[in-house]
N, C-alpha and C. Protein backbone atom coordinates (compact mmCIF):
# COMPACT_ATOMS: atom_id res chain seq x y z
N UNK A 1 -37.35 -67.60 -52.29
CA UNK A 1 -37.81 -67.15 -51.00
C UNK A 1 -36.61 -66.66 -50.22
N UNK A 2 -36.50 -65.68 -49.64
CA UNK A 2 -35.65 -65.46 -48.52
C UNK A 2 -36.17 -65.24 -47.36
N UNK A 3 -35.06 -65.07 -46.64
CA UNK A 3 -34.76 -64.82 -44.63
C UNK A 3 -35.60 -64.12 -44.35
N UNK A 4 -36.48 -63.87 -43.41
CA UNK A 4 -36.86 -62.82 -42.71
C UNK A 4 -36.80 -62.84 -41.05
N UNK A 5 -37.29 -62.81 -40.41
CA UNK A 5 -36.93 -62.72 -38.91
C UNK A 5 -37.12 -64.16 -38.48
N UNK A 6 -38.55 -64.70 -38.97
CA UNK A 6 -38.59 -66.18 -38.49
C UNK A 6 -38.51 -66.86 -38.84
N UNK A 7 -37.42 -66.51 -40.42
CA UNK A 7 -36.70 -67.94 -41.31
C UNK A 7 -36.96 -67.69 -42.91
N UNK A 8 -38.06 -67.41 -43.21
CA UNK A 8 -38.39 -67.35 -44.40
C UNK A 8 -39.84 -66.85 -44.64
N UNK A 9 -39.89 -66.29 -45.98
CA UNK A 9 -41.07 -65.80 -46.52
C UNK A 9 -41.68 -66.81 -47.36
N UNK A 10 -42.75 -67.00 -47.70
CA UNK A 10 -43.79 -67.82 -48.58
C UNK A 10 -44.84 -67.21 -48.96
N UNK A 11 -45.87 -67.36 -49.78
CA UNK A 11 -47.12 -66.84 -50.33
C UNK A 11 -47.68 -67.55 -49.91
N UNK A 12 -48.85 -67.33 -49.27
CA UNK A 12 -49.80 -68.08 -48.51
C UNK A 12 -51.57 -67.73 -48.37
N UNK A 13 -52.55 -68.57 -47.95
CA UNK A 13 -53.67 -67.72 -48.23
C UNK A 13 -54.18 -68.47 -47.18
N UNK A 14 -55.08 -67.73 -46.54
CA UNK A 14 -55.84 -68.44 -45.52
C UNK A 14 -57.31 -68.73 -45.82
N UNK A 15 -58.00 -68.52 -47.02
CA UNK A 15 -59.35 -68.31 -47.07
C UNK A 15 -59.49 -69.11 -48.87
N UNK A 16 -60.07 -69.38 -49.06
CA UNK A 16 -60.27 -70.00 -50.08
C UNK A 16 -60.90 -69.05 -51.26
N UNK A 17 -60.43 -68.91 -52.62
CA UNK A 17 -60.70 -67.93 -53.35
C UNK A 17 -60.01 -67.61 -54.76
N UNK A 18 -59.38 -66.12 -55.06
CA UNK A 18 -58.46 -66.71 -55.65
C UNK A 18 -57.48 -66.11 -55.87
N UNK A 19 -56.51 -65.21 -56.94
CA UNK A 19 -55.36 -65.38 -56.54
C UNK A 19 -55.19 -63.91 -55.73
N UNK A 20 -56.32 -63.17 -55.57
CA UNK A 20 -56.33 -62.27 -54.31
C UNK A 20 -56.10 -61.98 -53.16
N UNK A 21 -56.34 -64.10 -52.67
CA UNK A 21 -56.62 -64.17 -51.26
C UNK A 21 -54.66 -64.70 -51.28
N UNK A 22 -53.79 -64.60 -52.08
CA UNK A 22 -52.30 -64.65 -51.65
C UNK A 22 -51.94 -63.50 -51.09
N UNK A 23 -50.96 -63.96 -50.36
CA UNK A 23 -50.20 -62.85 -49.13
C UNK A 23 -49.10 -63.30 -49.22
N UNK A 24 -47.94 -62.36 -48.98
CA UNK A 24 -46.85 -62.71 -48.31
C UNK A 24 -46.28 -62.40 -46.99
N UNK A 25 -45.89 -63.78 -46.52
CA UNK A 25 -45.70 -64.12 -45.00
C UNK A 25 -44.61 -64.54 -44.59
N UNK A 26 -43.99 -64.02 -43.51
CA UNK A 26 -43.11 -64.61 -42.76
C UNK A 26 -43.44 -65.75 -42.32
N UNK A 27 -42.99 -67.03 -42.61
CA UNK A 27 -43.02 -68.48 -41.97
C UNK A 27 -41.70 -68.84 -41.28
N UNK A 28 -42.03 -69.86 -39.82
CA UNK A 28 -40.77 -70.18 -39.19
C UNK A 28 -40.37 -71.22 -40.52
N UNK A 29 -39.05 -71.30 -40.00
CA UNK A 29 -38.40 -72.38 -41.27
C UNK A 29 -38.50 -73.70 -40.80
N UNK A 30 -38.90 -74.27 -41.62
CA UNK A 30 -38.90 -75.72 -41.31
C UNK A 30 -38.08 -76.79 -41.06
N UNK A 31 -37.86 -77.79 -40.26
CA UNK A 31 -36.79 -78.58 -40.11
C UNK A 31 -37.00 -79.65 -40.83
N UNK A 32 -36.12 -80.21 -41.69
CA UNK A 32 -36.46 -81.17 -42.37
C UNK A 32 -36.81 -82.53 -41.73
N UNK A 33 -37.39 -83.70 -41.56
CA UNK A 33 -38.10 -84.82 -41.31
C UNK A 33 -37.28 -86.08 -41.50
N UNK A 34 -36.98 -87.15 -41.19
CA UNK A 34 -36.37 -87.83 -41.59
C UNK A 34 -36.62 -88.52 -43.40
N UNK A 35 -35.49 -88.64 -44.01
CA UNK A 35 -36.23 -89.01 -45.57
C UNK A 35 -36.42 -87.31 -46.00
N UNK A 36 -36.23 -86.50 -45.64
CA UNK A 36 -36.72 -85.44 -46.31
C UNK A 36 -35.48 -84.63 -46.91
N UNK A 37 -35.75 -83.71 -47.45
CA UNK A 37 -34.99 -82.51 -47.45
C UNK A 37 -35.94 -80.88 -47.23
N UNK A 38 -35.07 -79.54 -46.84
CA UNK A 38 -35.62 -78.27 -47.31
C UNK A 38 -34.61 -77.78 -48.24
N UNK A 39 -35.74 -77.08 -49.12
CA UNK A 39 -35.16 -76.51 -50.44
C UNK A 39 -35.59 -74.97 -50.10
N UNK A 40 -34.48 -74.51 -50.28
CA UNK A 40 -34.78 -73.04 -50.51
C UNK A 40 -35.46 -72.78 -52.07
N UNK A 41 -36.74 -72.01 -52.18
CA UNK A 41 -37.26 -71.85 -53.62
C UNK A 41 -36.34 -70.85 -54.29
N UNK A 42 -36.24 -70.80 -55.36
CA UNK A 42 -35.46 -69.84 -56.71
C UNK A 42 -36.79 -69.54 -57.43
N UNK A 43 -37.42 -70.68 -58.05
CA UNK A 43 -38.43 -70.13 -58.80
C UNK A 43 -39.88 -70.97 -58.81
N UNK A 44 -40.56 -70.54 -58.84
CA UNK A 44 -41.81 -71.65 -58.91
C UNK A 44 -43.06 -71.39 -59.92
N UNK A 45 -43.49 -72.57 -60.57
CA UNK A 45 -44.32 -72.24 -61.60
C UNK A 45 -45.69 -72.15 -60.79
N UNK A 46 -46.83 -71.60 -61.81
CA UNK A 46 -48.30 -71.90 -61.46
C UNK A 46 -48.49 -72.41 -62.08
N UNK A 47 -49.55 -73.37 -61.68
CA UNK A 47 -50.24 -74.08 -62.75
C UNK A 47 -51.91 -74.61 -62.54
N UNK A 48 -52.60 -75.38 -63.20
CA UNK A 48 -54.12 -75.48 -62.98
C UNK A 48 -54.32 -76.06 -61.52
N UNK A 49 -53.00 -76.57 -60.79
CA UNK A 49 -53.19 -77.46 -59.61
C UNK A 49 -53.52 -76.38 -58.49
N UNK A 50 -52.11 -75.43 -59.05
CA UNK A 50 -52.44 -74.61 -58.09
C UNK A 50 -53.71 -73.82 -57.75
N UNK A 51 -54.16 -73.45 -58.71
CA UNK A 51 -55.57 -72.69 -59.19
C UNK A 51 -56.55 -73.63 -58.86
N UNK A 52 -56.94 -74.61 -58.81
CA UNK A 52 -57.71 -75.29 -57.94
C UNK A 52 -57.75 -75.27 -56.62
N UNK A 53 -56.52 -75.58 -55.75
CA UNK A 53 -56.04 -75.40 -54.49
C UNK A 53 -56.98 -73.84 -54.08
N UNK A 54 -56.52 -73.06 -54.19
CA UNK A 54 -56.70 -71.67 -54.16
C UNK A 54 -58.22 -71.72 -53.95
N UNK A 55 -58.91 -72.12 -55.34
CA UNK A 55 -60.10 -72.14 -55.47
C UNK A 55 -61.32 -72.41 -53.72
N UNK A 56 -60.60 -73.81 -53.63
CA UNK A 56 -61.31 -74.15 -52.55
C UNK A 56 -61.62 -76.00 -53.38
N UNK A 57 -61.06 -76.37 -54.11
CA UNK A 57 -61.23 -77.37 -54.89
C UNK A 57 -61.01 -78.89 -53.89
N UNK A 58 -60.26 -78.13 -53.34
CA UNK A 58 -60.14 -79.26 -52.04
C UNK A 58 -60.08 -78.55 -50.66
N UNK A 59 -61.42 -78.87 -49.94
CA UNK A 59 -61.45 -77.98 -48.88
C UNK A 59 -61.08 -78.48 -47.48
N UNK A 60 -60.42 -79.60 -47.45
CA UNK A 60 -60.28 -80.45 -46.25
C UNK A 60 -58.36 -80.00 -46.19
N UNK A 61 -58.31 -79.26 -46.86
CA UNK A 61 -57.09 -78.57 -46.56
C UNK A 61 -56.71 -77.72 -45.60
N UNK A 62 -55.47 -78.21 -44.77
CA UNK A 62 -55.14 -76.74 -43.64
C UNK A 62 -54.67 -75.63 -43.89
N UNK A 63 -55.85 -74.55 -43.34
CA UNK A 63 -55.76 -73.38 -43.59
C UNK A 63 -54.60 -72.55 -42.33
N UNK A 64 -53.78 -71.77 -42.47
CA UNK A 64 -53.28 -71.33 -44.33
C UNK A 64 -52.49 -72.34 -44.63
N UNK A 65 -52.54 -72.16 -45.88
CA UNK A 65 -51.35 -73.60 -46.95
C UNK A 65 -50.88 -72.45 -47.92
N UNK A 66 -49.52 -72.59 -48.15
CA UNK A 66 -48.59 -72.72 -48.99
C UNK A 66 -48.82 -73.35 -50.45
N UNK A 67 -49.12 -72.65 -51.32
CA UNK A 67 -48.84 -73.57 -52.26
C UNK A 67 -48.17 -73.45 -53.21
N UNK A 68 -47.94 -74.59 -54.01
CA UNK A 68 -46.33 -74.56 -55.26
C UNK A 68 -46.29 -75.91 -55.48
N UNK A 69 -46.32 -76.41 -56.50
CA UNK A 69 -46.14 -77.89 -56.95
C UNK A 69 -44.60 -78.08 -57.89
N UNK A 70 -44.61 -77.39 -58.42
CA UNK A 70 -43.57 -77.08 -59.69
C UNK A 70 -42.40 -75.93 -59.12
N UNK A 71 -41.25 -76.27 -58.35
CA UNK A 71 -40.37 -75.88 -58.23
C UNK A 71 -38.91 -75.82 -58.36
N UNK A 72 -37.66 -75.14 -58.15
CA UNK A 72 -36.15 -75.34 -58.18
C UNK A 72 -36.09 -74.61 -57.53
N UNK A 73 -34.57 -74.83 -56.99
CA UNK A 73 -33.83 -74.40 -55.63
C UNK A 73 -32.45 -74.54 -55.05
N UNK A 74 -32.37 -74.41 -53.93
CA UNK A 74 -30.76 -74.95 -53.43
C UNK A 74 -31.44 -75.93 -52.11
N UNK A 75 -30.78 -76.96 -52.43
CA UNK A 75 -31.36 -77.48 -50.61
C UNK A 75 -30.10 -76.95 -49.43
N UNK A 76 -31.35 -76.71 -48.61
CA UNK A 76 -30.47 -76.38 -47.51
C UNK A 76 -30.56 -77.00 -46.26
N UNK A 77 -31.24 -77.94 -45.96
CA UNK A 77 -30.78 -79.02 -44.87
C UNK A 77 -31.11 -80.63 -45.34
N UNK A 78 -30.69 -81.39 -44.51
CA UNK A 78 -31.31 -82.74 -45.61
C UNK A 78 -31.56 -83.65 -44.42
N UNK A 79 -32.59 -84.43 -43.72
CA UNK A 79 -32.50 -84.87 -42.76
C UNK A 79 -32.20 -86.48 -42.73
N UNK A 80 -32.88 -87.05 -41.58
CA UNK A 80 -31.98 -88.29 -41.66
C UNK A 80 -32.25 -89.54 -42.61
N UNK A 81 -31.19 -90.31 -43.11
CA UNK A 81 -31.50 -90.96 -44.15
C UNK A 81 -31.46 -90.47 -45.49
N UNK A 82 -31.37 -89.51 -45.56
CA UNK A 82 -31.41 -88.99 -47.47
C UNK A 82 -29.85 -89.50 -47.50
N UNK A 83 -29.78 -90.03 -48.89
CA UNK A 83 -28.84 -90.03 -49.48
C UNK A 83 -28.46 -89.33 -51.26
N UNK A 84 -27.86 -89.46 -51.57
CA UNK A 84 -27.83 -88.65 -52.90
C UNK A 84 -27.86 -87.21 -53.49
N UNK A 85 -28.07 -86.83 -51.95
CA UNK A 85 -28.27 -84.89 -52.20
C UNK A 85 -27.67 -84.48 -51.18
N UNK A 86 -27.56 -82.96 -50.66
CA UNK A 86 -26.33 -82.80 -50.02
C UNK A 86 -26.49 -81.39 -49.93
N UNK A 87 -26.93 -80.62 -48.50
CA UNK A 87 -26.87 -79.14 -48.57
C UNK A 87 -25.77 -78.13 -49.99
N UNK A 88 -26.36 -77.39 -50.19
CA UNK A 88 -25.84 -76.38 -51.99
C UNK A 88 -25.97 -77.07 -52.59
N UNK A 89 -26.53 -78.28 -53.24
CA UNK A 89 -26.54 -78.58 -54.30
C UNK A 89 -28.52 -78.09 -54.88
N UNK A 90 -28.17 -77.64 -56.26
CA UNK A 90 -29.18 -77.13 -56.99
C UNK A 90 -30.02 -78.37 -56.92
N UNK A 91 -31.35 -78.19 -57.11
CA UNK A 91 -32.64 -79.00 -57.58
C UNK A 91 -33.55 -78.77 -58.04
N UNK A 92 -34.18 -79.81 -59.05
CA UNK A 92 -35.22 -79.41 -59.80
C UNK A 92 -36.17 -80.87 -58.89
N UNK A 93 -37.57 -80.07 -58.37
CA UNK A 93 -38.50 -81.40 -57.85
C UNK A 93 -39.32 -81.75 -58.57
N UNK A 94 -39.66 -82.93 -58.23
CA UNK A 94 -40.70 -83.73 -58.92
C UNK A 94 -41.82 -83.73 -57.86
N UNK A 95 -42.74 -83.12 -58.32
CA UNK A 95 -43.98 -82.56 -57.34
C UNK A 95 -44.70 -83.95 -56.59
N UNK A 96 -44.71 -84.73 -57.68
CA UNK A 96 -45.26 -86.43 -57.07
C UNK A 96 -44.98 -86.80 -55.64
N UNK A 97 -45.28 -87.35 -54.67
CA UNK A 97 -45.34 -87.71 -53.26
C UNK A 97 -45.49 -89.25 -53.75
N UNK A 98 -44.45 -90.26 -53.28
CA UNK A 98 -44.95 -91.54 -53.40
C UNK A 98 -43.63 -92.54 -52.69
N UNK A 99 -44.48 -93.64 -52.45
CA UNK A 99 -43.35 -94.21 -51.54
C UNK A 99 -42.34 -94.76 -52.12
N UNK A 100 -41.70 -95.01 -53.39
CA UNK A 100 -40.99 -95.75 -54.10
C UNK A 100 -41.24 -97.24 -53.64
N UNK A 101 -41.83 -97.88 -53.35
CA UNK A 101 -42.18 -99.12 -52.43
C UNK A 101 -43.12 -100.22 -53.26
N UNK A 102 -44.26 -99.67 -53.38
CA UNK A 102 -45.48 -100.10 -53.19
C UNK A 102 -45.62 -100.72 -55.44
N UNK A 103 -46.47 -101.53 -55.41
CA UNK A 103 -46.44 -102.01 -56.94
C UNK A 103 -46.18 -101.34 -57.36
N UNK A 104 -47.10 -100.32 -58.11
CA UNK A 104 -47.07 -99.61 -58.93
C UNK A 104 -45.72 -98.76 -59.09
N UNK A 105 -45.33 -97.82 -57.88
CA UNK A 105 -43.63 -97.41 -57.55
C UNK A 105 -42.56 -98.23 -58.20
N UNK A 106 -42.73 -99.29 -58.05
CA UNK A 106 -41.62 -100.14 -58.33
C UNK A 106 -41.80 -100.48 -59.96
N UNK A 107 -42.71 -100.13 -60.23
CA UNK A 107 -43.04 -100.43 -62.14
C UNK A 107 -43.03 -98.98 -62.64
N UNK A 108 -42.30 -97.97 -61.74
CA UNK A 108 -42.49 -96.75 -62.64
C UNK A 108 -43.40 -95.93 -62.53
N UNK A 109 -44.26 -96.34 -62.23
CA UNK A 109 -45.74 -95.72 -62.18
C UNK A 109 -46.40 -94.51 -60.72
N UNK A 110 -45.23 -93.71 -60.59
CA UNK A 110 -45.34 -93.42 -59.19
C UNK A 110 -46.68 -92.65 -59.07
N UNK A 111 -47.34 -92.26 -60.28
CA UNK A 111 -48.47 -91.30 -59.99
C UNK A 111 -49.81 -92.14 -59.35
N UNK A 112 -49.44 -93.38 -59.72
CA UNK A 112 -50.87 -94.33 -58.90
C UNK A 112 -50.17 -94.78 -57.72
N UNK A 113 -49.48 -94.16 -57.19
CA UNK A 113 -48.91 -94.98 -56.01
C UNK A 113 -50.15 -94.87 -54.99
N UNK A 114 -49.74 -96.16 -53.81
CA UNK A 114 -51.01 -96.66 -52.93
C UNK A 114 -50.83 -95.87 -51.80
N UNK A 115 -49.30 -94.93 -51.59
CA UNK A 115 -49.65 -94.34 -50.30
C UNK A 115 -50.89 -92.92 -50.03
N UNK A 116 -51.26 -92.99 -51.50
CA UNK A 116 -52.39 -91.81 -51.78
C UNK A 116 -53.48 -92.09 -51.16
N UNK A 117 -53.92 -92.25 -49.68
CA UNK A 117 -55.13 -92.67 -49.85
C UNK A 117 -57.04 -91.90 -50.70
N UNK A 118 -56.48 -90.81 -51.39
CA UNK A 118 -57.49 -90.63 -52.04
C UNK A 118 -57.28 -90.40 -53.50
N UNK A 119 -56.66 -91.47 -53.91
CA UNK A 119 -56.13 -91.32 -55.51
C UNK A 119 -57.09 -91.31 -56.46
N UNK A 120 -58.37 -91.77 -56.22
CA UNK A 120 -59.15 -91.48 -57.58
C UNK A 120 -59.71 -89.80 -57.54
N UNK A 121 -59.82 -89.52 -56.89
CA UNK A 121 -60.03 -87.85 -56.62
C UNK A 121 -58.88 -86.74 -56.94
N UNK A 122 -57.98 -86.71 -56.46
CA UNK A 122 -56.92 -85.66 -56.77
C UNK A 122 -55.23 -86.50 -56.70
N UNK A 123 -54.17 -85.65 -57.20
CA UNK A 123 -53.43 -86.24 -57.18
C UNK A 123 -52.14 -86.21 -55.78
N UNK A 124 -51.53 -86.94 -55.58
CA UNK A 124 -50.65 -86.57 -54.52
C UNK A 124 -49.17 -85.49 -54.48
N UNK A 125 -49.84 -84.84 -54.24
CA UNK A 125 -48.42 -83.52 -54.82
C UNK A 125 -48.12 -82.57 -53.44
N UNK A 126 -47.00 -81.56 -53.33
CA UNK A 126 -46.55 -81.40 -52.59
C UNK A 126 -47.50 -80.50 -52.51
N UNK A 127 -47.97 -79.15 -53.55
CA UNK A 127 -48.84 -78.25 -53.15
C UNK A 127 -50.29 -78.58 -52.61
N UNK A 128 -50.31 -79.95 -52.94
CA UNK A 128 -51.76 -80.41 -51.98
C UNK A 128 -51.97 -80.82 -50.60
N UNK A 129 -51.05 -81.78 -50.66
CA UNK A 129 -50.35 -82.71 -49.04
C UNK A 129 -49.51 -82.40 -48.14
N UNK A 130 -48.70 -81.02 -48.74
CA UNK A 130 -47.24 -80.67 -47.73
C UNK A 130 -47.03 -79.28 -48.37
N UNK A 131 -46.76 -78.71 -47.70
CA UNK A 131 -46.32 -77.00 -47.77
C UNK A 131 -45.11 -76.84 -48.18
C-alpha cells in the first residue's frame, strides 16, 4: 500500500458481493492502539476467508471494510506496550486475533481462544474483526 493525501490506499468495498464490488481508496492512516502495531502492506494473499467476507457471509460487518487476512510488511508505528518489534523491521502476520491469556492461549491453542465471542461460527481474524 502506499501514501496518498490522507495516508494510505487500501481495497475496500462497501456493498456486499463480489470481487467487483473492490475499489481502491484513499484511507486516513491509522494510529496504532495500545498493544498494537501498523504495518505497512508489501503483499497480501486471498483466500476462501476473504471470499466469504466479500460475499456477505458475515453481514454484521462495518461497511466499508478492508479486507486481508494473510499479509507482510514493514511496521511503521508500534504503540504503547509492544515489545519485540520496532518501526522498519519486516513482518510476516499471523491473521489469528487472541489474547495470549485465556486457557486455551496458554496451551497453544490460540484459534479457540475465549476472547472470540462468536467462535463456533467464524473465526477471529484480522480481515473479519479489524481492518
Amino acid at each position: 500500500m502506499g501514501y496518498g493525501c490522507l495516508g494510505l490506499r487500501a481495497w475496500r468495498f462497501d456493498s456486499f458481493g463480489g470481487a467487483d464490488k473492490l475499489y481502491l481508496a484513499e484511507v486516513e492512516r491509522p494510529k496504532p492502539a495500545s498493544g498494537e502495531v501498523l504495518v505497512r502492506v508489501a503483499y497480501a494473499g486471498v483466500n476462501p476467508v476473504d471470499r466469504s467476507i466479500i460475499s456477505g457471509r458475515f453481514q454484521w460487518i462495518r461497511l466499508p471494510h478492508t479486507p486481508g487476512a494473510e499479509f507482510v510488511g514493514t511496521v511503521e508505528d508500534v504503540g504503547d506496550g509492544v515489545g519485540g518489534v520496532e518501526a522498519g523491521e519486516r513482518v510476516l502476520v499471523m491473521p489469528n486475533l487472541f489474547c495470549g491469556e485465556c486457557y486455551y492461549c496458554s496451551r497453544g491453542e490460540e484459534s479457540s481462544c475465549l476472547t472470540n465471542p462468536n467462535i463456533e461460527r467464524e473465526p477471529y481474524l484480522f480481515a473479519i474483526h479489524r481492518d
